[in-house]
C-alpha atoms as a PDB file:
ATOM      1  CA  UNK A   1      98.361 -52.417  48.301  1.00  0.00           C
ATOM      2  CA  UNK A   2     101.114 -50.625  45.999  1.00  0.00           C
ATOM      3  CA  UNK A   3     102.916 -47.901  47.027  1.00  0.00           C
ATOM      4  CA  UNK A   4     105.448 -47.069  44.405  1.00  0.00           C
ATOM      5  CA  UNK A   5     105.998 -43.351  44.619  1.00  0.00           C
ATOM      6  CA  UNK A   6     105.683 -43.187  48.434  1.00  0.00           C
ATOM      7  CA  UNK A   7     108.239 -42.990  50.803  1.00  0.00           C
ATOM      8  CA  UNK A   8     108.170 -44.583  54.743  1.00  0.00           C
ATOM      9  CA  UNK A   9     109.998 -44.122  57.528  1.00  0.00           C
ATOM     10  CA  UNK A  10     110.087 -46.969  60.094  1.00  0.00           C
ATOM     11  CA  UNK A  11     111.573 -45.954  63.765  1.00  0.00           C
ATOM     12  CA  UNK A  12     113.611 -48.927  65.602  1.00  0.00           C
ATOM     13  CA  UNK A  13     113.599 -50.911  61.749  1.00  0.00           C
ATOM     14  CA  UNK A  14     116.890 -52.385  62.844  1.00  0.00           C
ATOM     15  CA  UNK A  15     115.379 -55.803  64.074  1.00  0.00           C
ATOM     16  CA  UNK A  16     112.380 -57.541  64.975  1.00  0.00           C
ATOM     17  CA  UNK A  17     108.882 -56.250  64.319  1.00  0.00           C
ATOM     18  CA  UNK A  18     110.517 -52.610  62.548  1.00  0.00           C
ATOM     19  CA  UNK A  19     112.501 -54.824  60.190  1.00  0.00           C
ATOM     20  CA  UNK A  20     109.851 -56.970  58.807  1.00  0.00           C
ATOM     21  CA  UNK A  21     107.881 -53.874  58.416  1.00  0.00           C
ATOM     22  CA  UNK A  22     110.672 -52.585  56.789  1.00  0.00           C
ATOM     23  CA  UNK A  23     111.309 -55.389  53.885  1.00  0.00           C
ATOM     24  CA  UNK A  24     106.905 -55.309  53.666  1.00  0.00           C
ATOM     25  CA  UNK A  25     107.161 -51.900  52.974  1.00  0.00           C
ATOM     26  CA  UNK A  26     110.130 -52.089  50.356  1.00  0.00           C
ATOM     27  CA  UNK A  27     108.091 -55.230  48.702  1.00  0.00           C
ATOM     28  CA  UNK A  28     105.147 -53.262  48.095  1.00  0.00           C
ATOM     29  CA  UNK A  29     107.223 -50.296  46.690  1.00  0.00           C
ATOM     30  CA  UNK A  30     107.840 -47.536  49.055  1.00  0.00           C
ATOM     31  CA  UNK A  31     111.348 -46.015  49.593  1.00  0.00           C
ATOM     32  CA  UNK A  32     112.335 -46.870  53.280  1.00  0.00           C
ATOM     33  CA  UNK A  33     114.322 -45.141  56.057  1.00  0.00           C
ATOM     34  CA  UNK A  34     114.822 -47.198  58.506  1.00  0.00           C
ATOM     35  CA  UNK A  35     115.605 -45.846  61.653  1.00  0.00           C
ATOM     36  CA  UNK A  36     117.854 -47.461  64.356  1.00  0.00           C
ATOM     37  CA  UNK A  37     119.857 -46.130  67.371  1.00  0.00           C
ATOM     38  CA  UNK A  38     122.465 -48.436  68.066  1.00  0.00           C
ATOM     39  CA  UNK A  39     122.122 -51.674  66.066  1.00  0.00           C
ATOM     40  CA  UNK A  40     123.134 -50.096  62.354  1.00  0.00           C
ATOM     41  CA  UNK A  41     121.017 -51.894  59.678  1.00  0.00           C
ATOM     42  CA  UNK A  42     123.326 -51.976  56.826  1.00  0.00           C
ATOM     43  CA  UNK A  43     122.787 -55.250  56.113  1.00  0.00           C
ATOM     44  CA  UNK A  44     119.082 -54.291  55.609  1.00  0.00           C
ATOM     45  CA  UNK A  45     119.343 -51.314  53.582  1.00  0.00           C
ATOM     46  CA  UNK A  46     121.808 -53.586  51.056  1.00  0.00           C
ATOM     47  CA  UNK A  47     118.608 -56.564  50.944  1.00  0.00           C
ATOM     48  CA  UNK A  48     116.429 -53.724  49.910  1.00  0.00           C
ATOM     49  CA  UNK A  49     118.361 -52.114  47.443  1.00  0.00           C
ATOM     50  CA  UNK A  50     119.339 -56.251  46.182  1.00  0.00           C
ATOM     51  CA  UNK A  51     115.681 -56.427  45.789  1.00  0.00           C
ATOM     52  CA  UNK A  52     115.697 -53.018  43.501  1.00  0.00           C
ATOM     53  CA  UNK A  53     114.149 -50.813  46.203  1.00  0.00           C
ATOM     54  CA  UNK A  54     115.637 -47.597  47.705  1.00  0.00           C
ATOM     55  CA  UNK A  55     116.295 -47.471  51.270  1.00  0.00           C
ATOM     56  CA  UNK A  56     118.507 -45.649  53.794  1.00  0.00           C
ATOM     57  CA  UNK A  57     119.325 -45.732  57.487  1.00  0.00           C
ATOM     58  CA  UNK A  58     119.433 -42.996  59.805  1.00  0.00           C
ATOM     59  CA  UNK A  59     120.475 -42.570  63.267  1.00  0.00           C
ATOM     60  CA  UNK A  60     118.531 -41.119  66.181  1.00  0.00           C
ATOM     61  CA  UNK A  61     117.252 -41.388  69.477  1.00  0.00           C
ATOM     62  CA  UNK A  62     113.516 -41.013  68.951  1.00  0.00           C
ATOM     63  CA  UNK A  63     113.596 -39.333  73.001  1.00  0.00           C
ATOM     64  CA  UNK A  64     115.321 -36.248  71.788  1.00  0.00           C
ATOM     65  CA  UNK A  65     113.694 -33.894  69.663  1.00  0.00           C
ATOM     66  CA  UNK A  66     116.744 -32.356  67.714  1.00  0.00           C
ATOM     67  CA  UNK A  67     117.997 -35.572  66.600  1.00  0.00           C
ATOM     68  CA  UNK A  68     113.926 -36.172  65.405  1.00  0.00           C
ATOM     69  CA  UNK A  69     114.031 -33.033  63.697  1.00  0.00           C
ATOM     70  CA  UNK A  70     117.358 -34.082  62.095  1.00  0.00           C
ATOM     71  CA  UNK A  71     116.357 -37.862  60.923  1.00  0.00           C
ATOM     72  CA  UNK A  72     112.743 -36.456  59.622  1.00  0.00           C
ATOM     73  CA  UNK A  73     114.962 -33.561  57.840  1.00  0.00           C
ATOM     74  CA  UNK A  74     117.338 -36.300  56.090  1.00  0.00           C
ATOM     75  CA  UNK A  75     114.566 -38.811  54.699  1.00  0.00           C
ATOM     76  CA  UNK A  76     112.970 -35.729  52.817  1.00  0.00           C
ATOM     77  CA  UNK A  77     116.297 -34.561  51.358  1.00  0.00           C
ATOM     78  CA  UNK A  78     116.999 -38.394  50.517  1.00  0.00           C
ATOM     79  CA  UNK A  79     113.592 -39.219  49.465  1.00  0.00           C
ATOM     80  CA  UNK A  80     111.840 -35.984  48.017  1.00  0.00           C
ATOM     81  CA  UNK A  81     109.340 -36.179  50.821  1.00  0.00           C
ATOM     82  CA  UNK A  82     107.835 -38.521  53.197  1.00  0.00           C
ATOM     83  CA  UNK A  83     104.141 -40.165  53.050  1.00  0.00           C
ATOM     84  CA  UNK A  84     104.561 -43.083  55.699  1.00  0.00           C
ATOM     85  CA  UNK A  85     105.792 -42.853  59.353  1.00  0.00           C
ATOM     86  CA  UNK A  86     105.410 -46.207  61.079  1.00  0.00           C
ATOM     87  CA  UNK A  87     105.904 -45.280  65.062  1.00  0.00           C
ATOM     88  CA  UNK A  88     107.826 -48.966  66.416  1.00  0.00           C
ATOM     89  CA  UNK A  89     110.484 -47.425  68.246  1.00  0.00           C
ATOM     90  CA  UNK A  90     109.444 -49.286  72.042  1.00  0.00           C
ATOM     91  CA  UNK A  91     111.268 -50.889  74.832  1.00  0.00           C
ATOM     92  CA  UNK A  92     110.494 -53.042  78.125  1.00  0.00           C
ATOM     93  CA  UNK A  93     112.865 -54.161  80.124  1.00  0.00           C
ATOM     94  CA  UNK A  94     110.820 -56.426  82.411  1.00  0.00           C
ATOM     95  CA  UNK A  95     110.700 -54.690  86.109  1.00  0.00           C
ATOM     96  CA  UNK A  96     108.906 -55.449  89.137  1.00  0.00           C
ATOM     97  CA  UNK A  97     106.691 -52.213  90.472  1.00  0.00           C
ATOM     98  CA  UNK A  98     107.504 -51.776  93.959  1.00  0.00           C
ATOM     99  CA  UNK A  99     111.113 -51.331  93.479  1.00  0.00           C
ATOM    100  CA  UNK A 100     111.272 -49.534  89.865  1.00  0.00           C
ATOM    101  CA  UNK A 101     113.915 -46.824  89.503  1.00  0.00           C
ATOM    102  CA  UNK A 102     112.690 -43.752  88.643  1.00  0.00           C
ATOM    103  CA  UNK A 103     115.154 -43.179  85.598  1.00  0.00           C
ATOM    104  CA  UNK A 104     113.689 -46.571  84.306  1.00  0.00           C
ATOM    105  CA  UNK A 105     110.338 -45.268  84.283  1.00  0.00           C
ATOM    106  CA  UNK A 106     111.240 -42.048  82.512  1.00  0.00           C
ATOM    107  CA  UNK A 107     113.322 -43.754  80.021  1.00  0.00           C
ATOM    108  CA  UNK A 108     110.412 -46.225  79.263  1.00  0.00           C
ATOM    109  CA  UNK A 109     108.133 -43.095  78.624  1.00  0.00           C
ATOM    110  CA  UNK A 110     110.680 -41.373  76.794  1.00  0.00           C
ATOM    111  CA  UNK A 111     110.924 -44.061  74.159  1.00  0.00           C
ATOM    112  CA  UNK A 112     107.804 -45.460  73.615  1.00  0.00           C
ATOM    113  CA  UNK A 113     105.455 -42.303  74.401  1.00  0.00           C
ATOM    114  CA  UNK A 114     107.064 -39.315  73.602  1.00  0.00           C
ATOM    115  CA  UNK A 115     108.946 -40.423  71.069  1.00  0.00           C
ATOM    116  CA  UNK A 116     105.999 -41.235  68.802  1.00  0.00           C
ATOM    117  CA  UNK A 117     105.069 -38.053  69.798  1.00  0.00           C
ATOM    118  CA  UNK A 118     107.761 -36.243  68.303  1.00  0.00           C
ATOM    119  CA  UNK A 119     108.422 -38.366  65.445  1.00  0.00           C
ATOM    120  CA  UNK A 120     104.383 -37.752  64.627  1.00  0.00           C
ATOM    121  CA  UNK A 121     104.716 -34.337  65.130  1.00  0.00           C
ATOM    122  CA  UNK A 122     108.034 -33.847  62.938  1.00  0.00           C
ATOM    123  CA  UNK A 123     106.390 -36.092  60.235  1.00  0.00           C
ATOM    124  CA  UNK A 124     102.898 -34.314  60.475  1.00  0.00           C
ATOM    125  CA  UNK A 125     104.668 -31.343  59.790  1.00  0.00           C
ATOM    126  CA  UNK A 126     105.778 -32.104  56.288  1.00  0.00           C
ATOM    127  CA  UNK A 127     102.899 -34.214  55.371  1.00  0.00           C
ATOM    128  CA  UNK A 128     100.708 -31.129  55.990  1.00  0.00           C
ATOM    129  CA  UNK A 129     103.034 -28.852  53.798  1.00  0.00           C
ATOM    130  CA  UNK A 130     103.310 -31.384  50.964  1.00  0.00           C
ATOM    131  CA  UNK A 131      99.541 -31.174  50.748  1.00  0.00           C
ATOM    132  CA  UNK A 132      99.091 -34.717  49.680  1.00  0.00           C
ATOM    133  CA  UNK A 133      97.847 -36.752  53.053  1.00  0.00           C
ATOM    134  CA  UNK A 134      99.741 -39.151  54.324  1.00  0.00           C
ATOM    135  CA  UNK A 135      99.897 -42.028  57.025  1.00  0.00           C
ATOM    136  CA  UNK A 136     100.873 -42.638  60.361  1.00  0.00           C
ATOM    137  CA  UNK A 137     101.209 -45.645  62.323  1.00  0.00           C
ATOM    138  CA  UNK A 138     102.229 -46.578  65.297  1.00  0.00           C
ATOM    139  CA  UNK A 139     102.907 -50.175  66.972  1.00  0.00           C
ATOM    140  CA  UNK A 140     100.737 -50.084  70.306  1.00  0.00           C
ATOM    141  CA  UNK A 141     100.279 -53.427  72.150  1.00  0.00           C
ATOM    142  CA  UNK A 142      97.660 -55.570  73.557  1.00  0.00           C
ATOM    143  CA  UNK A 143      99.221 -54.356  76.921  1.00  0.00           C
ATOM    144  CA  UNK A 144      97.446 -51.007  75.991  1.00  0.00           C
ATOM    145  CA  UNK A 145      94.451 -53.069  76.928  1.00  0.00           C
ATOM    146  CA  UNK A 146      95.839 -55.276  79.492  1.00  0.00           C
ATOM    147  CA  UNK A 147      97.890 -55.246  82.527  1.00  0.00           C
ATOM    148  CA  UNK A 148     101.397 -56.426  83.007  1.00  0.00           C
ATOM    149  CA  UNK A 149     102.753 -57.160  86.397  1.00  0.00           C
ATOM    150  CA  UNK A 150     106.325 -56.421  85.269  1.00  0.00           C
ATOM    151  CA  UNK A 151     105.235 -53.556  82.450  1.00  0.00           C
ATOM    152  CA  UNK A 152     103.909 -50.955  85.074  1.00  0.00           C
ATOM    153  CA  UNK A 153     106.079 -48.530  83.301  1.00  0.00           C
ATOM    154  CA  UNK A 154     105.498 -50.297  79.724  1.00  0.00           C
ATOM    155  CA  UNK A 155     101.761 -50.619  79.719  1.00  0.00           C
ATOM    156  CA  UNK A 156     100.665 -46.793  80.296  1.00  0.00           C
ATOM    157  CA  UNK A 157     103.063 -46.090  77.453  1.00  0.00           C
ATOM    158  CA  UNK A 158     101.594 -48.711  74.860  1.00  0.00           C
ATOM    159  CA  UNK A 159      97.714 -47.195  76.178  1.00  0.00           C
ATOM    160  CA  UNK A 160      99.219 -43.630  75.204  1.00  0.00           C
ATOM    161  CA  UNK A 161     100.574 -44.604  71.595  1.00  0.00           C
ATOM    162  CA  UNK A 162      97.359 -45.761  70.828  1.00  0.00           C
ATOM    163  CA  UNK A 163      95.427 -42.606  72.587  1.00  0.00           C
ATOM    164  CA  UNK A 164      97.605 -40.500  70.638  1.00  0.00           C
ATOM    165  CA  UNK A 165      96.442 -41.884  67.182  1.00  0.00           C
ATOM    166  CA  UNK A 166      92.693 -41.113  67.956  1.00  0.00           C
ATOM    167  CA  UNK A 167      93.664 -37.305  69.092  1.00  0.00           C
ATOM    168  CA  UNK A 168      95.652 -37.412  66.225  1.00  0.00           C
ATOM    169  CA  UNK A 169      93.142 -38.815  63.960  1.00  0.00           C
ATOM    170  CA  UNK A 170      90.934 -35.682  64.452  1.00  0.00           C
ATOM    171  CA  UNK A 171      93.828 -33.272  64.060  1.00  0.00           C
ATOM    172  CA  UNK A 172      95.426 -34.177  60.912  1.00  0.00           C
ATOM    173  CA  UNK A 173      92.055 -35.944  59.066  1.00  0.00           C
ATOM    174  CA  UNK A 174      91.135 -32.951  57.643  1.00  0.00           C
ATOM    175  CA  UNK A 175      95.112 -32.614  55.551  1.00  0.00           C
ATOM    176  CA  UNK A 176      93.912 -36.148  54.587  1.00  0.00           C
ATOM    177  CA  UNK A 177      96.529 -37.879  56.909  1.00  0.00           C
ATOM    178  CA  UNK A 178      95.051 -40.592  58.358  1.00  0.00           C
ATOM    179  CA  UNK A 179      96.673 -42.367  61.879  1.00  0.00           C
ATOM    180  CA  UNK A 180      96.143 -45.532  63.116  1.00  0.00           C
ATOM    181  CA  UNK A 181      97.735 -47.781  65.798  1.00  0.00           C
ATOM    182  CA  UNK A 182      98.167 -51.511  65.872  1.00  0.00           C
ATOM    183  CA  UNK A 183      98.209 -53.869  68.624  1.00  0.00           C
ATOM    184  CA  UNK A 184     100.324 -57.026  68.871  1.00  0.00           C
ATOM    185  CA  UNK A 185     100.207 -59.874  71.151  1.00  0.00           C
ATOM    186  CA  UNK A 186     102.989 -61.862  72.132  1.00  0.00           C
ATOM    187  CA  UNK A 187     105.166 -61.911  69.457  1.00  0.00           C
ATOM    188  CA  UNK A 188     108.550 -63.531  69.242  1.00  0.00           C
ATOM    189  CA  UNK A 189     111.348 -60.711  69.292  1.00  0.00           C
ATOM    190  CA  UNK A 190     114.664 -59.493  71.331  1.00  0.00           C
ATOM    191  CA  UNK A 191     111.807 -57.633  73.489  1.00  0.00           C
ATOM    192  CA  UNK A 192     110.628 -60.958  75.093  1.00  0.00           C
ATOM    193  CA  UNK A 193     113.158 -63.471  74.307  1.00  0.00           C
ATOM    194  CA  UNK A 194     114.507 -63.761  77.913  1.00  0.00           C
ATOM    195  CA  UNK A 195     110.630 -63.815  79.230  1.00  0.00           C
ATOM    196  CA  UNK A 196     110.047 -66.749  76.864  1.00  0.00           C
ATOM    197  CA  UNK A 197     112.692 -68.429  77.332  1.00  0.00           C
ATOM    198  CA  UNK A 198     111.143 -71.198  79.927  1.00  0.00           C
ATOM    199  CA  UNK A 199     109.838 -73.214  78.407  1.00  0.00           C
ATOM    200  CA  UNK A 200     106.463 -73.893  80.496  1.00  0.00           C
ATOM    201  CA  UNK A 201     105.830 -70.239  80.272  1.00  0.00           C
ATOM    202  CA  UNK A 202     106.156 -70.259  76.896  1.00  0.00           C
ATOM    203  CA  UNK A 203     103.841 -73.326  76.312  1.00  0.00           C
ATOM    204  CA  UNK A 204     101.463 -71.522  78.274  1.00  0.00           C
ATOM    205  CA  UNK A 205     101.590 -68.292  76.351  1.00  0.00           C
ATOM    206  CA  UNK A 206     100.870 -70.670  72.956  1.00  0.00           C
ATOM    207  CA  UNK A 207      98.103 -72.781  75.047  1.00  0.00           C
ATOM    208  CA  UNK A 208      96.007 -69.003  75.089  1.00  0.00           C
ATOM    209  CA  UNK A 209      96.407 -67.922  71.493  1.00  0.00           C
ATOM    210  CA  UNK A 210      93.924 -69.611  69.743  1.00  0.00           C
ATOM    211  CA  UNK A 211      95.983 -70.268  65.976  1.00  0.00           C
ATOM    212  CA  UNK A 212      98.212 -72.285  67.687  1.00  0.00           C
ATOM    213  CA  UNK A 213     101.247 -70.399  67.838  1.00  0.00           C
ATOM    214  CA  UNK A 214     103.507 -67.056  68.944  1.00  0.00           C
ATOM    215  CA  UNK A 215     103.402 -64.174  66.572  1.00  0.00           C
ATOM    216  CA  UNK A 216     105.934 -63.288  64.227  1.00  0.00           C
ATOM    217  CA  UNK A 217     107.285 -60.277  62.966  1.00  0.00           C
ATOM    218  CA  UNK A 218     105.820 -60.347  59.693  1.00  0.00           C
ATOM    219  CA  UNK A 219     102.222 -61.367  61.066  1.00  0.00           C
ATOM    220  CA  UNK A 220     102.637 -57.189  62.163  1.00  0.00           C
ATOM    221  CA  UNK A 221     104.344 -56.333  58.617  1.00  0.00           C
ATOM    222  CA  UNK A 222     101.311 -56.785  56.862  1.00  0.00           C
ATOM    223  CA  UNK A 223      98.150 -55.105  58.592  1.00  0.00           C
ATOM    224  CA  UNK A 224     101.127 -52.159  58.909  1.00  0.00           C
ATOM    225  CA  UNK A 225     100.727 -51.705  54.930  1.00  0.00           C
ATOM    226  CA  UNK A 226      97.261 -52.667  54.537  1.00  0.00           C
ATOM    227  CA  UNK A 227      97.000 -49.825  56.704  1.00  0.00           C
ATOM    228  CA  UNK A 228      99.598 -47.344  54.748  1.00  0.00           C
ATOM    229  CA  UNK A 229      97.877 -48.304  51.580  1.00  0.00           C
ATOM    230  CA  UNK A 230      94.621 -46.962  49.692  1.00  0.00           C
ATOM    231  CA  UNK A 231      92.781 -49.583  50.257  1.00  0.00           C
ATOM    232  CA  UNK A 232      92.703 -48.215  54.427  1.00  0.00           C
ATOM    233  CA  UNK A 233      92.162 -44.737  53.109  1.00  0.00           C
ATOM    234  CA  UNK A 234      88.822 -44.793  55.100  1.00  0.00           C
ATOM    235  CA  UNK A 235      90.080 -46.061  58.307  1.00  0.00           C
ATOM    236  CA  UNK A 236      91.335 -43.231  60.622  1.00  0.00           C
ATOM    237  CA  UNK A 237      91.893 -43.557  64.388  1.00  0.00           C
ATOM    238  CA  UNK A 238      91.149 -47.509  64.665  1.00  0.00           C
ATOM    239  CA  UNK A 239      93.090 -49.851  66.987  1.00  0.00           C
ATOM    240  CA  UNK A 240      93.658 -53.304  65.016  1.00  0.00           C
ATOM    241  CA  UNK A 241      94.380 -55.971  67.006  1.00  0.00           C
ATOM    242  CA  UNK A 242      97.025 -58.713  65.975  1.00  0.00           C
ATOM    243  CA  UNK A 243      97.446 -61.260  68.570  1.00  0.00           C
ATOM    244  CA  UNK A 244      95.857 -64.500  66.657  1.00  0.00           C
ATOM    245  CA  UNK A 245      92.680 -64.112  69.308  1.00  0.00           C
ATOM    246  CA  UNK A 246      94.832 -64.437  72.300  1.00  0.00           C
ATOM    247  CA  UNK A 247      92.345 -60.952  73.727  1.00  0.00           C
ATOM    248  CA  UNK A 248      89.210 -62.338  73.711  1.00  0.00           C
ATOM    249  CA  UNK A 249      90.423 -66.105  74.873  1.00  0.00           C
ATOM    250  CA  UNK A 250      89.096 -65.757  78.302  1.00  0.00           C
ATOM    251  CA  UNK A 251      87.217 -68.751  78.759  1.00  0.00           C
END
């Protein structure tokens, strides 16, 4: 799974799963942007480049389509192009249903939804014009196949990342760009940190999984570049699940 010569850009790559996906990336030799909006991921970048990789951060808020336009605009002038867009940009703030604001709802969707739909749009764009294919990826959930009873307005959104990547899939096969989403289950980040922090809940959460344990953010990292790679040059508009066969533990 090399990928020397290609360059990535990973949205929210500031912390948790994005970061991970971020060093994988930089280990199997792409140049990384990573993307962040307010936690700056110097730190990161400086690992990277340690490591004798090339990285850079830019800022933007994934919502707003000028500052897409702009972020997409400064990894090809950085990089000489752009090959790999991994869509992780996502956020829940856990909220009961009945009395959900509506700005929560629309920021939720703002985020997680239509920003991978402009960041896959802006991307798409210059990966069709290069001519040379390309990848796109973007972190769904298992709650795109499951209900949450405090992710009313998270769940939809996670359902339309992956939708998205099938539609997409058909679109942009033919320019050899092929776009996938993942699914993680519960996996130990800033996102669910406060959720998991009892301590029965969280032995229940592990008592599901089959493997034993909570994800981590590298357990993402690496189906992420198998699927960026040529050896997933075939795959095109799959789901893969990553949840350590918490899905299909119904019993």
């Amino acid at each position: 799974m090399d990928l020397s010569g290609k360059s990535a850009l990973v949205t929210g790559g500031s912390r948790g799963i994005g970061r991970a996906i971020c060093r994988r990336l930089a280990e199997a030799g792409a140049a990384v942007a990573v993307n962040y909006h307010e936690t700056e991921p110097g730190d990161l970048v400086r690992e990277i480049e340690a490591a004798g990789g090339r990285a850079l951060a830019v800022r933007a808020d994934v919502s707003i389509k000028a500052e897409v336009e702009a972020m997409v605009a400064a990894v090809v002038a950085g990089f000489g192009g752009l090959d790999i867009l991994v869509n992780n940009a996502g956020i829940c703030p856990f909220h009961g249903f009945l009395d959900m604001p509506e700005e929560l709802w629309d920021r939720v969707q703002a985020v997680n939804l239509k920003g991978t739909f402009l960041c896959s749009q802006a991307a798409a764009r210059v990966m069709v014009e290069q001519g040379r294919g390309g990848r796109i990826i973007a972190i769904s959930s298992i709650s795109a196949l499951v209900g949450g009873a405090m992710q009313t307005h998270y769940t939809p959104t996670k359902a339309g990342d992956h939708s998205l990547m099938q539609s997409l899939a058909i679109v942009l096969g033919p320019h050899g760009i092929t776009c996938n989403s993942v699914m993680p289950g519960t996996i130990a980040t800033d996102i669910n940190r406060e959720d998991l922090s009892d301590p029965a809940k969280r032995a229940s959460v592990e008592g599901r999984i089959p493997v034993g344990r909570l994800g981590e953010p590298d357990d993402i990292a690496g189906p992420v570049v198998f699927l960026a790679s040529e050896a997933a040059r075939y795959v095109n508009g799959a789901g893969l699940l990553v949840d350590g066969g918490l899905f299909v533990n119904l019993q």
